[in-house]
Protein backbone atom coordinates (compact mmCIF):
# COMPACT_ATOMS: atom_id res chain seq x y z
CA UNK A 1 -153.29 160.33 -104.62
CA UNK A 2 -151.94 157.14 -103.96
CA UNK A 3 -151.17 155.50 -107.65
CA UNK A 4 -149.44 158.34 -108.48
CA UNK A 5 -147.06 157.04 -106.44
CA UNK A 6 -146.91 153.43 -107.41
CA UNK A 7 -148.52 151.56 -110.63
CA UNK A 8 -151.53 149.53 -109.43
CA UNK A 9 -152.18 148.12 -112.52
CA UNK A 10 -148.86 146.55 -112.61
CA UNK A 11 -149.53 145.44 -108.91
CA UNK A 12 -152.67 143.75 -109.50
CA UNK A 13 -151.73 141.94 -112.89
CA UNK A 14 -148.62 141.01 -110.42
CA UNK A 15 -151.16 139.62 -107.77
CA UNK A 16 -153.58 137.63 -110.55
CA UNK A 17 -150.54 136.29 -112.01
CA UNK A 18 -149.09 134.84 -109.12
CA UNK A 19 -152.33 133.56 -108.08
CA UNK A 20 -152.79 131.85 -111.54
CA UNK A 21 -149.35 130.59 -111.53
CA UNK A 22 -150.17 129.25 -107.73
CA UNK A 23 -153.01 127.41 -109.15
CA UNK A 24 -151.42 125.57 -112.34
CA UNK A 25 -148.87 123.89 -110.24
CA UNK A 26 -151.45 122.41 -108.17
CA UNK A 27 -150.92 120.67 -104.91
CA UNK A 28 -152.89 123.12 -103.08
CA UNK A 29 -155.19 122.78 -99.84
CA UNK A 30 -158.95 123.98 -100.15
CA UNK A 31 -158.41 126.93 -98.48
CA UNK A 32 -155.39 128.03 -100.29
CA UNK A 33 -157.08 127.35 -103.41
CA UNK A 34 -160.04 129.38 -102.38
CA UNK A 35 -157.46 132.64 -101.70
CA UNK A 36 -155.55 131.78 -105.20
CA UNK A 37 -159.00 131.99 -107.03
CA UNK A 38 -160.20 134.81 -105.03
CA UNK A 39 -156.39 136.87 -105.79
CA UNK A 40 -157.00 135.82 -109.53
CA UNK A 41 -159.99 138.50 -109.49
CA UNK A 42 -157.60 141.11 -108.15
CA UNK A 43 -156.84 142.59 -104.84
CA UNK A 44 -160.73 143.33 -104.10
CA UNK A 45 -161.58 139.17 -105.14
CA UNK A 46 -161.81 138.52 -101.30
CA UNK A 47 -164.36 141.65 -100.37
CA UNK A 48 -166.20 140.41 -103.60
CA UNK A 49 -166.72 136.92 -102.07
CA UNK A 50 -167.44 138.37 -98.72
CA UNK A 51 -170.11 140.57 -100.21
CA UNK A 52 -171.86 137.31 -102.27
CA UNK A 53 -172.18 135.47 -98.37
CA UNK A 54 -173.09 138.48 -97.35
CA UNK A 55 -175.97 138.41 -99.35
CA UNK A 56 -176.37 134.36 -98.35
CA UNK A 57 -177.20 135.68 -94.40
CA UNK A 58 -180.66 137.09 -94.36
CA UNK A 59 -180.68 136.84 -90.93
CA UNK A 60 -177.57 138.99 -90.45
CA UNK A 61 -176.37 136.40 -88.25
CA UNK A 62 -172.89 136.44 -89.67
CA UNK A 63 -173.29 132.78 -89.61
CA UNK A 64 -173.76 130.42 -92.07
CA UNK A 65 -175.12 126.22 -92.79
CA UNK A 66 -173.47 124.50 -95.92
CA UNK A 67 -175.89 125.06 -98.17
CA UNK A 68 -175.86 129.12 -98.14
CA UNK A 69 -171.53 128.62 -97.98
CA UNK A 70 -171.70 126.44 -100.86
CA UNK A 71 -174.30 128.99 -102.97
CA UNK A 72 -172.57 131.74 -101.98
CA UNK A 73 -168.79 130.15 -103.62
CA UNK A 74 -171.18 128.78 -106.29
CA UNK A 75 -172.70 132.27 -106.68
CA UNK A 76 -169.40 134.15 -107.11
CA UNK A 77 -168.22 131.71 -109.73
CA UNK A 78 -165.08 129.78 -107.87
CA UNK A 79 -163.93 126.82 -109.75
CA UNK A 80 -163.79 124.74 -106.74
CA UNK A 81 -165.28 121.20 -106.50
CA UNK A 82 -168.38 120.22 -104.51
CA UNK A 83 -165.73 117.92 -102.22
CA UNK A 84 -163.54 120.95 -101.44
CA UNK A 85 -166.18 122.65 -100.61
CA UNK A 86 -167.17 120.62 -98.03
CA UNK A 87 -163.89 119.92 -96.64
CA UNK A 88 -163.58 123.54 -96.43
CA UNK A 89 -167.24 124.09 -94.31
CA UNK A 90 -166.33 120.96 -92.52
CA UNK A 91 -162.48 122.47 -90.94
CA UNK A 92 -164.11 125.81 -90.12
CA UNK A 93 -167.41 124.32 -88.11
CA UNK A 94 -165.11 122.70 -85.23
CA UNK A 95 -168.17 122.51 -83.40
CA UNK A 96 -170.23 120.35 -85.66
CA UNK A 97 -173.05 123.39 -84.81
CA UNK A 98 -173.72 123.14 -88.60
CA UNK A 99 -172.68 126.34 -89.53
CA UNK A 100 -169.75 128.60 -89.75
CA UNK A 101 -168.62 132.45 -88.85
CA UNK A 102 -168.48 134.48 -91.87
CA UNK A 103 -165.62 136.92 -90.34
CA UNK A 104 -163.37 134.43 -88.79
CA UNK A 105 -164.19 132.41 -92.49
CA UNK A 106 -163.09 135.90 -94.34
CA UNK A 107 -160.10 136.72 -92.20
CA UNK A 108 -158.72 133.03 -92.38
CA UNK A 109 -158.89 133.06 -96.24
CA UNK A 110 -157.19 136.75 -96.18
CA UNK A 111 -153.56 136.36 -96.91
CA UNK A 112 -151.56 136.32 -94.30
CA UNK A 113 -148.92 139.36 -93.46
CA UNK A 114 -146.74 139.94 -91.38
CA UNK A 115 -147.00 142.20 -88.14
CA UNK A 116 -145.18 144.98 -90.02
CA UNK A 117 -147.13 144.81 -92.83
CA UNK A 118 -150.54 145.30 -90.96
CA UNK A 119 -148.51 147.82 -88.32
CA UNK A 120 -148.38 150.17 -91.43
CA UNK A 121 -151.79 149.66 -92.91
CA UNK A 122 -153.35 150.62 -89.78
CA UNK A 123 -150.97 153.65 -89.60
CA UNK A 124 -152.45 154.39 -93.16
CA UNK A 125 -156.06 153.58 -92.53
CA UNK A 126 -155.88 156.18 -88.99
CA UNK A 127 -154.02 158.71 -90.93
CA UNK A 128 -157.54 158.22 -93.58
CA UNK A 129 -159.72 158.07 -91.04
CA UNK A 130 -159.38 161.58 -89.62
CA UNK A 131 -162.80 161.64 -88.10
CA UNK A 132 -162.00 158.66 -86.28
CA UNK A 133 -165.15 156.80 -86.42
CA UNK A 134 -163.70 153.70 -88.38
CA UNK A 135 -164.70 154.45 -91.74
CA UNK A 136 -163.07 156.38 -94.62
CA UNK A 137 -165.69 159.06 -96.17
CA UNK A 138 -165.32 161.55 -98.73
CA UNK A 139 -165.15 164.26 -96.02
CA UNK A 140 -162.52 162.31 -94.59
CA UNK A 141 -160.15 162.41 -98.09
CA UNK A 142 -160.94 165.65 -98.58
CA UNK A 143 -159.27 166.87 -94.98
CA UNK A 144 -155.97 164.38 -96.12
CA UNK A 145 -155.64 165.15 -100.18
CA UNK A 146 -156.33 167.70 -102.57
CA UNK A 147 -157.38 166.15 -106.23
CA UNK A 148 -156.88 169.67 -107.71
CA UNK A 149 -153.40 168.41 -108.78
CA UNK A 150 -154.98 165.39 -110.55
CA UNK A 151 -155.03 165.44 -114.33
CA UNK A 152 -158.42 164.69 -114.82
CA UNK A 153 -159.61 167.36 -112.11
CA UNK A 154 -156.88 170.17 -114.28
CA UNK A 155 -158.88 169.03 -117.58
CA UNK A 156 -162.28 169.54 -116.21
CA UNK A 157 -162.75 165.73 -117.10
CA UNK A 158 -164.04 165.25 -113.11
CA UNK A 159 -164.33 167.11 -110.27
CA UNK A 160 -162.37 166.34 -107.28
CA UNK A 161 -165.20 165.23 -105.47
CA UNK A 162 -165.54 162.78 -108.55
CA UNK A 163 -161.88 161.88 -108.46
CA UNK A 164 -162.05 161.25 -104.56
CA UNK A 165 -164.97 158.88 -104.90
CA UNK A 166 -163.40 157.24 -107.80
CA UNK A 167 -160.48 156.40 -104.82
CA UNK A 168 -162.73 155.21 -102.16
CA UNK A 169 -164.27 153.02 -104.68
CA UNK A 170 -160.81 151.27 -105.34
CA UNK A 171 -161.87 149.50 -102.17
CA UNK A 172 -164.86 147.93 -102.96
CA UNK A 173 -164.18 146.40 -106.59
CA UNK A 174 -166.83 145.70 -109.38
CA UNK A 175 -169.34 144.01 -106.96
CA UNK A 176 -168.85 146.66 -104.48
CA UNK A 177 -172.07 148.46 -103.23
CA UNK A 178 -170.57 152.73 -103.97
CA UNK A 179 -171.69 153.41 -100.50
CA UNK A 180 -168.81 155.67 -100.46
CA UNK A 181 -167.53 154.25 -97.18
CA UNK A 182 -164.52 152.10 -96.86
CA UNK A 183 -164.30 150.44 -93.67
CA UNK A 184 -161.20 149.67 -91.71
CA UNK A 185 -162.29 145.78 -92.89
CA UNK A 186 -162.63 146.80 -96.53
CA UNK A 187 -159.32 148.70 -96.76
CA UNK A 188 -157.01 145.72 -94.77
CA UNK A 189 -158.54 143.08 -96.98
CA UNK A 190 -157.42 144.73 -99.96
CA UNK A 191 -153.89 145.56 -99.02
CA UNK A 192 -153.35 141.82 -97.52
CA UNK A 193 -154.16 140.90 -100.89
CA UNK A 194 -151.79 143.45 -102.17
CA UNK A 195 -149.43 142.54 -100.22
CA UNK A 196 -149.51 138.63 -101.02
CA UNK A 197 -147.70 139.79 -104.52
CA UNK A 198 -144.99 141.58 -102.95
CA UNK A 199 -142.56 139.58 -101.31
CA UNK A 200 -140.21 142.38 -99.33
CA UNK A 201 -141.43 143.54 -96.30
CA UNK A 202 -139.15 146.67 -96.69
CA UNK A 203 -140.70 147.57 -100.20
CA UNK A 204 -144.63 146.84 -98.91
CA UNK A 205 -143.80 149.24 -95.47
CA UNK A 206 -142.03 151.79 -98.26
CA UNK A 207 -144.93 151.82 -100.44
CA UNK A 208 -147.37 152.33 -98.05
CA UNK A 209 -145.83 155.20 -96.69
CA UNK A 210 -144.75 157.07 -99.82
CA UNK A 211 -148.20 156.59 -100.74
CA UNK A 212 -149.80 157.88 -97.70
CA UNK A 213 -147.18 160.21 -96.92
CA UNK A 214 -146.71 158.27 -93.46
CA UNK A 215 -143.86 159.24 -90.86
């Protein structure tokens, strides 16, 4: 499984310290601010704030005014001023319609990567996806991996089919909703925010594929 092959944990206390060393030297624009905070919370911060305006659009629109943007930051617990809030809704409604795409919102405040980097996530996500319906199910891991090797599967701690859900959960994060679905959305956000605390393309494109056994 993929952190046997490289230490998460010492990925994602990379990422939150970066972010938190972003944030103390200041100087920052709101958006960037907004990623830092989000990258503070870990590589799943951005799905997290994704699912809180998520819950802001009961109309499923996918759009929305100021007032569910600035409940739904609020809501997730940003330490962002009311101002920068504003100036933030304000840059992304070019239209002056009043209200704002929550994708094109989501995928400007992803880090950005380069064309390599997302060249071998997709390569990673197909490989996943072996269905190819654009979503990553247990009955998708389980015709990729084998979690009979795992530890915790050899102790009779879990089952595999525990152990592989425990993976596709990695995706979602602590406000994630254990569908047991990652999407091809779900799985890029979290390695752009990977990514942002890896500097080397070369190490990102070998990690990736040592991880997911890629060609």
């Amino acid at each position: 499984m993929v952190d046997e092959f490289f230490d998460l944990e010492k990925i994602e206390a990379n990422l939150r310290n970066k972010a938190s060393e972003q944030l103390a030297a200041g100087g920052m624009d709101p958006l960037a601010k907004m990623r830092a905070l989000c990258l503070t919370r870990g590589a799943t911060g951005i799905h997290g704030l994704g699912r809180a305006f998520r819950n802001m659009d009961d109309d499923g629109s996918k759009a929305l005014n100021e007032e569910e943007f600035t409940k739904g930051v609020k809501e997730f617990g940003l330490d962002i001023s009311k101002e920068e809030i504003k100036q933030l809704f304000r840059s992304f409604d070019e239209d002056g319609s009043g209200s704002i795409n929550m994708t094109e919102f989501l995928l400007k405040l992803r880090p950005p990567m380069s064309q390599q980097r997302i060249a071998v996530i997709n390569q990673a996500f197909a490989k996943m996806d072996k269905t190819g319906d654009g979503v990553i199910t247990l009955a998708d891991l389980k015709n990729v991996y084998s979690a009979r090797e795992h530890p915790k599967f050899k102790s009779g701690e879990k089952t595999e089919d525990e152990i592989l859900t425990e993976f596709l959960h990695t995706f979602e994060g602590g406000r994630g909703n254990g569908d047991g679905q990652v999407t091809k959305e779900e799985f890029t956000n979290y390695y752009a925010s990977i990514s942002a605390s890896i500097d080397s393309d070369e190490y990102f494109e070998v990690m990736m594929k040592k991880a997911y056994v890629l060609q």
